[in-house]
N, C-alpha and C. Protein backbone atom coordinates (compact mmCIF):
# COMPACT_ATOMS: atom_id res chain seq x y z
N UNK A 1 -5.27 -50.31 -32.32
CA UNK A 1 -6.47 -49.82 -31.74
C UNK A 1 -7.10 -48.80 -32.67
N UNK A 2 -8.41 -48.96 -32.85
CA UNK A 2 -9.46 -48.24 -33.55
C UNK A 2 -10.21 -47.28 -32.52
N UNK A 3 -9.97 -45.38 -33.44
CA UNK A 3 -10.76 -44.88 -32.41
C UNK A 3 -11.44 -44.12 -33.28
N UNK A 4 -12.65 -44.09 -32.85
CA UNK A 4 -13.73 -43.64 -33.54
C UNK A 4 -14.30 -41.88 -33.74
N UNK A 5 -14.82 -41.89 -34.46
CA UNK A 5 -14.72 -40.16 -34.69
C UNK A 5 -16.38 -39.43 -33.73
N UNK A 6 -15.74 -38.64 -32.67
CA UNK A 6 -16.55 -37.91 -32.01
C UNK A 6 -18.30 -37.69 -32.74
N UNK A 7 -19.40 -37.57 -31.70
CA UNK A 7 -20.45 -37.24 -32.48
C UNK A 7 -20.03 -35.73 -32.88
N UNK A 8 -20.96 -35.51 -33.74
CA UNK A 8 -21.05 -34.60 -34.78
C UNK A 8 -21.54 -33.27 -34.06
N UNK A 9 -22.04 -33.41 -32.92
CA UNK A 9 -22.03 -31.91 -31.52
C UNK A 9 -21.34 -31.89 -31.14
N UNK A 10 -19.92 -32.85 -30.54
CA UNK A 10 -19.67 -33.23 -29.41
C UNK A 10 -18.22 -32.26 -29.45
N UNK A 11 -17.81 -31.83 -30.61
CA UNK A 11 -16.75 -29.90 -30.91
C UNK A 11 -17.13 -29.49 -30.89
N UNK A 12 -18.62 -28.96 -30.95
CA UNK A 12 -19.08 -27.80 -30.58
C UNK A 12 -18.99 -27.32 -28.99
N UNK A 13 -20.29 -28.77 -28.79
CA UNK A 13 -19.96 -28.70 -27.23
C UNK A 13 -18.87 -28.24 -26.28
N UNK A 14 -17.86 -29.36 -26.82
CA UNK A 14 -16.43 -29.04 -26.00
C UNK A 14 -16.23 -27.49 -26.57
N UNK A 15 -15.84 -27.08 -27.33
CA UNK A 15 -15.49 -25.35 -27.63
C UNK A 15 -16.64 -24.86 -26.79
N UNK A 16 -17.53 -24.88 -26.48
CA UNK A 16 -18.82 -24.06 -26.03
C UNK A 16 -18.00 -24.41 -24.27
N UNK A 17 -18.17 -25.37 -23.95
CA UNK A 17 -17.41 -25.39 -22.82
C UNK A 17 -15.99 -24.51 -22.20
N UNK A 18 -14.92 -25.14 -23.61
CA UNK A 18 -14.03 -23.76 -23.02
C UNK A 18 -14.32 -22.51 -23.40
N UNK A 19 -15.42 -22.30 -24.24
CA UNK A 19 -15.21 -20.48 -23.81
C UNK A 19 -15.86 -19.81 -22.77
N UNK A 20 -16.88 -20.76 -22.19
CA UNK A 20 -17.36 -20.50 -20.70
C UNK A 20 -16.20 -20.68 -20.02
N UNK A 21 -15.27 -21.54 -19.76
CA UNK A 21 -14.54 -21.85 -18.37
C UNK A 21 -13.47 -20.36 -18.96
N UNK A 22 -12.99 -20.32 -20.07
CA UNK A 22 -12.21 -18.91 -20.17
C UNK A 22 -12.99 -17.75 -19.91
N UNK A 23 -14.15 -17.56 -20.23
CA UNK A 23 -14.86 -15.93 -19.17
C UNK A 23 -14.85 -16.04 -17.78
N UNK A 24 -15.42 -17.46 -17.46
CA UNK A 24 -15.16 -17.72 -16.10
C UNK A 24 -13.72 -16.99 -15.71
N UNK A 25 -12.86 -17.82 -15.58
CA UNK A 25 -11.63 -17.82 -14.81
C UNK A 25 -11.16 -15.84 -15.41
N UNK A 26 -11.28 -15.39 -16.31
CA UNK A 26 -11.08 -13.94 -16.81
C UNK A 26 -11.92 -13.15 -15.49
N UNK A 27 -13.57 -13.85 -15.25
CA UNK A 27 -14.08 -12.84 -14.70
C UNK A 27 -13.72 -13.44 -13.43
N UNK A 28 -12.85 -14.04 -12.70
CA UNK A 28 -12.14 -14.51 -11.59
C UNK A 28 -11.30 -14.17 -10.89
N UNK A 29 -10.61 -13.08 -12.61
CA UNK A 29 -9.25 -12.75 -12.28
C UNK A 29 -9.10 -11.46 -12.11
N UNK A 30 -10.41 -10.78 -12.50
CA UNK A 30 -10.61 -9.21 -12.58
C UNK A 30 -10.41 -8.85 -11.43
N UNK A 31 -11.01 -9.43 -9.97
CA UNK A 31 -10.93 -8.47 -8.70
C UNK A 31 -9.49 -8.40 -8.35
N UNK A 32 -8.94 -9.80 -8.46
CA UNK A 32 -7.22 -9.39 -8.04
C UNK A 32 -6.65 -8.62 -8.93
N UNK A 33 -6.63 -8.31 -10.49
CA UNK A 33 -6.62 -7.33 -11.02
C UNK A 33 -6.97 -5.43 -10.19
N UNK A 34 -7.95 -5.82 -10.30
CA UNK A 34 -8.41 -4.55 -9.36
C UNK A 34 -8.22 -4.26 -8.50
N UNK A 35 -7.95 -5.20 -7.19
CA UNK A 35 -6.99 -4.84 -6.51
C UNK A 35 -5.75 -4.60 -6.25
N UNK A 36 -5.00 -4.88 -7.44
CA UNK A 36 -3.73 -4.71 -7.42
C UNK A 36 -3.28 -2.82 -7.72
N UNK A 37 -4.23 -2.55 -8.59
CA UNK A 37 -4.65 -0.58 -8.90
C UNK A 37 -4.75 -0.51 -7.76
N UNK A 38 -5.69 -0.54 -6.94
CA UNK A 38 -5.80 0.00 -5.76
C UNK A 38 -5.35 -0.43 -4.47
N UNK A 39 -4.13 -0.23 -4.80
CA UNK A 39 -3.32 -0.43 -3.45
C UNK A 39 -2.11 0.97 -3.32
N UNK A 40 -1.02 0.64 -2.60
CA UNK A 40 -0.22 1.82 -1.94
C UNK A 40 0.84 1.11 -2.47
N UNK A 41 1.98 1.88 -2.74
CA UNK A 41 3.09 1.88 -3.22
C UNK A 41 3.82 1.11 -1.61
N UNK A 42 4.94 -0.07 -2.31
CA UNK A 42 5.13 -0.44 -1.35
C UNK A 42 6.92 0.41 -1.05
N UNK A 43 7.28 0.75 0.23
CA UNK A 43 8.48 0.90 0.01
C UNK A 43 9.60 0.17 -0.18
N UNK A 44 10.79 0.83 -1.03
CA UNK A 44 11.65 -0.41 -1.31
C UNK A 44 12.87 1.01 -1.22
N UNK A 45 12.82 1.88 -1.60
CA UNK A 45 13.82 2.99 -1.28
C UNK A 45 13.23 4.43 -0.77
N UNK A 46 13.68 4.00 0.31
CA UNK A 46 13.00 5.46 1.37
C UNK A 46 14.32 6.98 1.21
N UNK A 47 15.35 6.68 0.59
CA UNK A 47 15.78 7.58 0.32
C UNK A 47 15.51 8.54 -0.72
N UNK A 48 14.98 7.75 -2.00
CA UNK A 48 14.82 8.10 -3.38
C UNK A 48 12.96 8.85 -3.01
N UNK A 49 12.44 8.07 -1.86
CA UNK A 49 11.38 8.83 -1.76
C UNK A 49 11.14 10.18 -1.15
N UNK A 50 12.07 10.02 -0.08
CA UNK A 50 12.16 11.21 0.57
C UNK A 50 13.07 12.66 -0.45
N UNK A 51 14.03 11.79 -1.71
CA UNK A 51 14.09 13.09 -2.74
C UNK A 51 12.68 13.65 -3.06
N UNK A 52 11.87 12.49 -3.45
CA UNK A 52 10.68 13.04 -4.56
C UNK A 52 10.09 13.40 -3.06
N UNK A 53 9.44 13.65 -1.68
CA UNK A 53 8.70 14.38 -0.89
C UNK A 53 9.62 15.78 -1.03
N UNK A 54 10.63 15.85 -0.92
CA UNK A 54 11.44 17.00 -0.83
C UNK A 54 11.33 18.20 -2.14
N UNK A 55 10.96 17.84 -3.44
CA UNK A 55 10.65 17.71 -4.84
C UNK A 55 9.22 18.53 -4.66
N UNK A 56 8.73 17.89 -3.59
CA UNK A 56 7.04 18.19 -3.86
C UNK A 56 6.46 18.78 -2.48
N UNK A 57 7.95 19.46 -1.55
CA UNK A 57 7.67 19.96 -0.60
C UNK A 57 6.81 19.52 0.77
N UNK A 58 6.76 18.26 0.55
CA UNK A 58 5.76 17.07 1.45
C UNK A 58 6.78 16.40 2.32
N UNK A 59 5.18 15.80 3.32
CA UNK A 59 5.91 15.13 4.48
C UNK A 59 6.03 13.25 3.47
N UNK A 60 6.61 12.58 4.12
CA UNK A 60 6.20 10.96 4.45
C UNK A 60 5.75 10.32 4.68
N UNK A 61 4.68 9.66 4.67
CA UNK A 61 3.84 9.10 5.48
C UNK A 61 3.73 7.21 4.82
N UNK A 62 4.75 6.67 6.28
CA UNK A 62 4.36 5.18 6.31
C UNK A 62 3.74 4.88 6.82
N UNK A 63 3.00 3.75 6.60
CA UNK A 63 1.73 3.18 6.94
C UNK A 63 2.93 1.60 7.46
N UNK A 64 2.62 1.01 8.45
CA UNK A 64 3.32 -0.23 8.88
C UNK A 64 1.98 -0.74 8.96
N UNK A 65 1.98 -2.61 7.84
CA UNK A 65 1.10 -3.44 8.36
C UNK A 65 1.54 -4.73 8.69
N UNK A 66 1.02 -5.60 8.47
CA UNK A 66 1.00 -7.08 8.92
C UNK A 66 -0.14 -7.70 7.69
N UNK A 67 0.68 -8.74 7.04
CA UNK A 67 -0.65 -9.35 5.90
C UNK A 67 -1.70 -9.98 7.33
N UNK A 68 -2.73 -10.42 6.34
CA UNK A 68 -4.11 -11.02 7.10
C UNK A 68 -4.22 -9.74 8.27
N UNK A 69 -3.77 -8.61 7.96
CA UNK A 69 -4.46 -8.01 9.23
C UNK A 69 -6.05 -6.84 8.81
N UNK A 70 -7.12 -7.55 9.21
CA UNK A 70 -8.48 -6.55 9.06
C UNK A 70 -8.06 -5.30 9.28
N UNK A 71 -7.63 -4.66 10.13
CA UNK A 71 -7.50 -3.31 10.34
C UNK A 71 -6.50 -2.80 9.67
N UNK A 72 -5.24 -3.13 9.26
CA UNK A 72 -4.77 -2.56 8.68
C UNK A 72 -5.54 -2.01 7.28
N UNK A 73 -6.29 -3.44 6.33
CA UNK A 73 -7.10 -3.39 4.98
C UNK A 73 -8.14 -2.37 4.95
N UNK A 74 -8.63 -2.48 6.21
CA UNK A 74 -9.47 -1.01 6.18
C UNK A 74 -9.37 0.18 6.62
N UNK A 75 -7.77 0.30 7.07
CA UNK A 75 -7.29 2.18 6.87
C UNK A 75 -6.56 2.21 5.66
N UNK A 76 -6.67 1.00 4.89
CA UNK A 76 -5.54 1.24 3.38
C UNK A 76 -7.33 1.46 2.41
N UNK A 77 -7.71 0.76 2.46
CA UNK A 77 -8.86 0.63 1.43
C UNK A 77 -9.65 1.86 1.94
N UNK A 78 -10.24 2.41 3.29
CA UNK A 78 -11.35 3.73 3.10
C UNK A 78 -10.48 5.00 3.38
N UNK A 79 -8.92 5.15 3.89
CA UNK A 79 -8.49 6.72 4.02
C UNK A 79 -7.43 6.17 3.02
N UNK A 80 -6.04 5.39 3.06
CA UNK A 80 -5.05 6.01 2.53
C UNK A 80 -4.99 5.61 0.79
N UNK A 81 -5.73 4.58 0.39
CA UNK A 81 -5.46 4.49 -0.68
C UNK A 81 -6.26 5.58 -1.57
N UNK A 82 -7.91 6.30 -1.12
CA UNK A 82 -8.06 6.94 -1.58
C UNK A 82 -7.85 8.16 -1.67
N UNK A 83 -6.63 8.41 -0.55
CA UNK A 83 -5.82 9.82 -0.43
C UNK A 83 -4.55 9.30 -1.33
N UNK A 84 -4.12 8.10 -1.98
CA UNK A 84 -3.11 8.46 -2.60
C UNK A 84 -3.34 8.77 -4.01
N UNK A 85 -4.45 8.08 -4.23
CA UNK A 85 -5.16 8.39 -5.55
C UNK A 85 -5.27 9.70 -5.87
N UNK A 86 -6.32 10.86 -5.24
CA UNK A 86 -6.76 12.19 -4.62
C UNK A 86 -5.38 12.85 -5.60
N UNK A 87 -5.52 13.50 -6.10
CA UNK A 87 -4.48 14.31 -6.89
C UNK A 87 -4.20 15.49 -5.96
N UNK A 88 -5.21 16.07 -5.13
CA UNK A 88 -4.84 17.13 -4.24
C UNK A 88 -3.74 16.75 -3.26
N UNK A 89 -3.95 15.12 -2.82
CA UNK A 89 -3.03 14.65 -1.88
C UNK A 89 -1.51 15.04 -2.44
N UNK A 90 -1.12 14.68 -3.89
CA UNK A 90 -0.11 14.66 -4.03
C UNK A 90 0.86 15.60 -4.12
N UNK A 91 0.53 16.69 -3.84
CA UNK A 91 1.39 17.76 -3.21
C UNK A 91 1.41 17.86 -1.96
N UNK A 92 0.79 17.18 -1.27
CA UNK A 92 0.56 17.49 0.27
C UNK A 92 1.80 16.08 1.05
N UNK A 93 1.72 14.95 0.51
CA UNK A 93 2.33 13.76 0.92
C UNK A 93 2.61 12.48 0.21
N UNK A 94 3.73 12.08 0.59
CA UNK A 94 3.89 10.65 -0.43
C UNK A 94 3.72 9.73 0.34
N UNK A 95 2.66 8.87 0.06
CA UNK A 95 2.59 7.57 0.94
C UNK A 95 3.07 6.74 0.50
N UNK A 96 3.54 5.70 1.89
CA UNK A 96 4.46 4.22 1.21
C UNK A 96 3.94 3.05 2.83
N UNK A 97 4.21 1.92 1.76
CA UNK A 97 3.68 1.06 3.09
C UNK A 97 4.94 -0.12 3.20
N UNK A 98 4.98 -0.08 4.53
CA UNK A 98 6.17 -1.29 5.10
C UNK A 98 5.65 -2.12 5.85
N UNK A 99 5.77 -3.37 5.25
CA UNK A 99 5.30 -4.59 6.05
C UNK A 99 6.05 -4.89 7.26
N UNK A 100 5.89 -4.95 8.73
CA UNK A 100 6.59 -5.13 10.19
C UNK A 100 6.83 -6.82 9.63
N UNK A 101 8.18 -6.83 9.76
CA UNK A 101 8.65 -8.80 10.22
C UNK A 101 8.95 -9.22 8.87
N UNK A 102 8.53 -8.54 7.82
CA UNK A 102 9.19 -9.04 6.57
C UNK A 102 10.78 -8.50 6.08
N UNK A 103 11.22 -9.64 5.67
CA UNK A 103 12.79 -9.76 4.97
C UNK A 103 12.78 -8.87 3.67
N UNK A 104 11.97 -8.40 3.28
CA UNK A 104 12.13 -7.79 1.78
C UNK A 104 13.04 -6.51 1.92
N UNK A 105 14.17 -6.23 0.95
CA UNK A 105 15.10 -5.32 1.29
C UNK A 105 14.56 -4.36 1.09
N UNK A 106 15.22 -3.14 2.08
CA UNK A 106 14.83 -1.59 2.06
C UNK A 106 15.83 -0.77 2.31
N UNK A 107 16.04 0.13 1.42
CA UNK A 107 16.81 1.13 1.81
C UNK A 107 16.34 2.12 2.64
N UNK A 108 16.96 2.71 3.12
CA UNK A 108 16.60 3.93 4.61
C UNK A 108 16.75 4.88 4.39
N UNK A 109 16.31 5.63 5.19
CA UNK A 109 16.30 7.61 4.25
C UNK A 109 17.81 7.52 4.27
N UNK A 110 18.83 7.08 4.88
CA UNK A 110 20.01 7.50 4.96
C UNK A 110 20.91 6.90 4.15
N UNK A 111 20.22 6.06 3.33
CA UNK A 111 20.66 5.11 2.25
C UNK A 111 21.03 3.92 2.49
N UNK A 112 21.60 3.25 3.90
CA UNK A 112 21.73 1.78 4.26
C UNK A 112 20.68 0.92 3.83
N UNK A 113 21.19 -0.55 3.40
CA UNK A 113 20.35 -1.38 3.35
C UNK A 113 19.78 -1.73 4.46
N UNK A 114 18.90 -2.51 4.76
CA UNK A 114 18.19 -2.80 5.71
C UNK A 114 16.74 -3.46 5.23
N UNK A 115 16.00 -4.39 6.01
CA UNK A 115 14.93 -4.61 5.72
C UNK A 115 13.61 -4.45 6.15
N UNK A 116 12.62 -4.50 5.64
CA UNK A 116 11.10 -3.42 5.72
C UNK A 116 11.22 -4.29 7.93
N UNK A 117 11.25 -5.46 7.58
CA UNK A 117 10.95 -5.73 8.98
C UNK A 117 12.40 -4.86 10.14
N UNK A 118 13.33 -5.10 9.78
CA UNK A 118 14.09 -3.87 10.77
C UNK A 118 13.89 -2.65 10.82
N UNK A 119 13.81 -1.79 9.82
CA UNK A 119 13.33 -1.12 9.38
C UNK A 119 11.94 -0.35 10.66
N UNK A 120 11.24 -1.62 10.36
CA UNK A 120 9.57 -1.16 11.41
C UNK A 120 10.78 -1.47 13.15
N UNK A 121 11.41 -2.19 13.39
CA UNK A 121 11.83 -2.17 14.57
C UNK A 121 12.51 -1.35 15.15
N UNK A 122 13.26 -0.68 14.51
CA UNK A 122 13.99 0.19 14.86
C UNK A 122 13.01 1.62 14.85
N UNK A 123 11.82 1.53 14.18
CA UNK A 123 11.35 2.54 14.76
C UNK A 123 10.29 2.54 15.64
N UNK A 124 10.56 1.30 16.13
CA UNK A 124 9.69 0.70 17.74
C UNK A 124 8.32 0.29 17.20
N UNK A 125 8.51 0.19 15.85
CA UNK A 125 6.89 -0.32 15.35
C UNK A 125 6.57 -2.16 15.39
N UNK A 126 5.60 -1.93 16.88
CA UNK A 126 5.32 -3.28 16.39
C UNK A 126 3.66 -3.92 16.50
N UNK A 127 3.02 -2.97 16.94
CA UNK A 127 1.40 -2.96 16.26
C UNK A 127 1.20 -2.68 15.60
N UNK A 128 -0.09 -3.07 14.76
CA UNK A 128 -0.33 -2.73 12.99
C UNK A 128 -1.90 -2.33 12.94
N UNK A 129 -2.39 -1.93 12.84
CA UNK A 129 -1.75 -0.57 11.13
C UNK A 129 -0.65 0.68 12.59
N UNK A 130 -0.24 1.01 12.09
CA UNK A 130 0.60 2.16 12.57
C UNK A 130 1.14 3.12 11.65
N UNK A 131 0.54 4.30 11.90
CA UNK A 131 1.16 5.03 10.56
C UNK A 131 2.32 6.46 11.43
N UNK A 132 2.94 6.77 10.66
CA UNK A 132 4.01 7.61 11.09
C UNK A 132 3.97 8.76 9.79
N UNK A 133 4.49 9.83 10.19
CA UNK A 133 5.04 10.52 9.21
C UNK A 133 6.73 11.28 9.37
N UNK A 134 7.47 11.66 8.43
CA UNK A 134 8.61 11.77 8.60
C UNK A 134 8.88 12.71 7.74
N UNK A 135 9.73 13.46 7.83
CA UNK A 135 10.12 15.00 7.09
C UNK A 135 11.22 14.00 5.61
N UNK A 136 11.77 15.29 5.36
CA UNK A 136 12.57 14.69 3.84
C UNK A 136 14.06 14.38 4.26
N UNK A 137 13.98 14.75 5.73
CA UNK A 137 15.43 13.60 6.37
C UNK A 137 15.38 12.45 6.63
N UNK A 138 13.90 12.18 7.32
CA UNK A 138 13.69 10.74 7.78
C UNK A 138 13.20 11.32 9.33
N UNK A 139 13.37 11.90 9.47
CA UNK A 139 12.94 12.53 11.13
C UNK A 139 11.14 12.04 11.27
N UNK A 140 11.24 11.35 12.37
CA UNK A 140 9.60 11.13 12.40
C UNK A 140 9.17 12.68 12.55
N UNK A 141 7.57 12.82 12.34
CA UNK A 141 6.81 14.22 13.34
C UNK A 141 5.73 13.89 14.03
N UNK A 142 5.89 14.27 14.96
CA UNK A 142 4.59 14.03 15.94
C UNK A 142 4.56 12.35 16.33
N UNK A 143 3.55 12.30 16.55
CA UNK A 143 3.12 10.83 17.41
C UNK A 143 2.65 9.95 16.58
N UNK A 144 3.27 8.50 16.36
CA UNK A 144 2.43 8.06 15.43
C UNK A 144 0.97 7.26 15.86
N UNK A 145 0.20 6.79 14.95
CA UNK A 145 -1.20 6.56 15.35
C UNK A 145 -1.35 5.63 14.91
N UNK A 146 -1.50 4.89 15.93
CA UNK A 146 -1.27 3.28 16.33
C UNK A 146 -2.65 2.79 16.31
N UNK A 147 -2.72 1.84 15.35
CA UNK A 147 -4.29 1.39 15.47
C UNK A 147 -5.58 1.65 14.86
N UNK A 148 -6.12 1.52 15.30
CA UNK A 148 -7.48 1.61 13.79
C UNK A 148 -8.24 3.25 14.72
N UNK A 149 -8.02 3.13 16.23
CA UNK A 149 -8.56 4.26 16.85
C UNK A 149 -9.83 4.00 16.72
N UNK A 150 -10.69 5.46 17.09
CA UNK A 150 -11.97 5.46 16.63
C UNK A 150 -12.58 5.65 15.11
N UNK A 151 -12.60 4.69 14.30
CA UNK A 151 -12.90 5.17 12.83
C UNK A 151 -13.51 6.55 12.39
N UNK A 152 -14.81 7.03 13.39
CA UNK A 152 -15.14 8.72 12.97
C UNK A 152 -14.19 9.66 12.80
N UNK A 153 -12.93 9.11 13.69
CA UNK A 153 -12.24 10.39 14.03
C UNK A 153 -11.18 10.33 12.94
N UNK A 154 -10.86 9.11 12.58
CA UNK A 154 -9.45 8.40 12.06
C UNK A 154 -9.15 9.14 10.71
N UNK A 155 -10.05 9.98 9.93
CA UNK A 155 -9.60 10.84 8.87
C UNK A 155 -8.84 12.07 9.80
N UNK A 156 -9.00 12.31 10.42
CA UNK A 156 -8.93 13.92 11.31
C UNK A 156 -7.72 13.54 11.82
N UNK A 157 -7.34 11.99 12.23
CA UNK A 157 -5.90 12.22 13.22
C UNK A 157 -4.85 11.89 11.44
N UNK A 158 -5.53 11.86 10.87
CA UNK A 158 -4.66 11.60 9.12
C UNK A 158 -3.88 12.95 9.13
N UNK A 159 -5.52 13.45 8.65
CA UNK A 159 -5.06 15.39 8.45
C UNK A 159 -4.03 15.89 8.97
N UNK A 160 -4.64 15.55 10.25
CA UNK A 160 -3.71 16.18 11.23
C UNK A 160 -2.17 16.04 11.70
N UNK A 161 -2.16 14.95 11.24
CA UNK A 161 -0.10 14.01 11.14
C UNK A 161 0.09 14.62 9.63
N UNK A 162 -0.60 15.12 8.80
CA UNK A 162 -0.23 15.20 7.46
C UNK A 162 -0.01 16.65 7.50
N UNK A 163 -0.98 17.64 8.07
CA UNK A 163 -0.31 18.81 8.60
C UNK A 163 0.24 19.46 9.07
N UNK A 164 0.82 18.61 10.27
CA UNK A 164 2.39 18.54 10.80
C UNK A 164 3.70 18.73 10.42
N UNK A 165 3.28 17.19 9.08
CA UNK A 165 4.85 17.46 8.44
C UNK A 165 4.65 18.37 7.17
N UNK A 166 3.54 18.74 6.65
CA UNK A 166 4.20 19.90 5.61
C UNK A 166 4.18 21.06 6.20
N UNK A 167 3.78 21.06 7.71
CA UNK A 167 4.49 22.60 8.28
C UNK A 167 5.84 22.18 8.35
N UNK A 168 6.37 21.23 9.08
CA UNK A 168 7.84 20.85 9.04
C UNK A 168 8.02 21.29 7.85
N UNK A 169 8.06 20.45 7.10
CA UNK A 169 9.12 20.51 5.78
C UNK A 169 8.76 21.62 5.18
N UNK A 170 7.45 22.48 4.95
CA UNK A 170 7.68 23.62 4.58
C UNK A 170 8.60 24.85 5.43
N UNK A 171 8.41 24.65 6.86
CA UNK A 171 9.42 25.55 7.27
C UNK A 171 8.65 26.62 8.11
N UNK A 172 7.07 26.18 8.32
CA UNK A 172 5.66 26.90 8.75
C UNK A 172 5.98 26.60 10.33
């Protein structure tokens, strides 16, 4: 079999083609890129965290979600991710997020294995978003705040669980 030699555009063309479909798929890949920066540390050792809150004189603060859940994405994306960013935050609290019902292993402030989904059960968490905070034992403080609430208010009941535990753990 005889095969004949391409027209005399027809490499350009094709190269002109893939370097469009490569910016394409690059500029495709940027937002999951970008969202991957802006997200929350997930927990995987709640003991080693509660050293570094203890380190930095701070409370805990888990956030429990559920993937595909709207409300959880929008108390991570408009209060906590840009409070973990916030450099002021980071003397004040270490945030970490535990997925409710997932198998992924977790250690516990007390060092047992265990997983993020027992983990949320055992601390009766089973609506999402739910955030808690916990001293540098593991001790919850205060009430946790279940739910998206009223969004006006929902920075203020933050503050306010976040000022709890660094009176705890400071000793205030």
């Amino acid at each position: 079999m005889k095969y004949s030699k391409p027209p005399v555009g027809m490499t350009a063309v094709s190269r002109l083609i893939a370097v469009w479909a490569l910016i394409l798929a690059w500029g495709l890949a940027l937002p999951g890129a970008a969202r991957a920066v802006d997200s929350l540390v997930h927990a995987t050792n709640l003991q080693a965290d509660a050293r570094t809150a203890a380190k930095r004189r701070a409370p805990l603060l888990v956030v429990f979600t559920s993937p595909h859940c709207p409300y959880c994405e929008r108390v991570k994306r408009e209060y906590l991710i840009p409070m973990h960013k916030d450099p002021a935050y980071r003397s004040r609290v270490v945030i970490r997020e535990v997925t409710i019902g997932a198998t992924d292993p977790l250690t516990g402030f007390d060092g047992t294995s265990t997983t993020e989904g027992a983990f949320a059960a055992a601390h009766k968490v089973f609506m999402v978003p739910t955030v808690q905070v916990f001293d540098t034992q593991g001790n919850t403080v205060g009430d946790a705040i279940v739910g998206l609430l009223i969004p006006d208010y929902y920075f203020g009941y933050l503050e306010s669980a976040i000022d709890a535990g660094v009176n705890k753990v400071r000793g205030k």
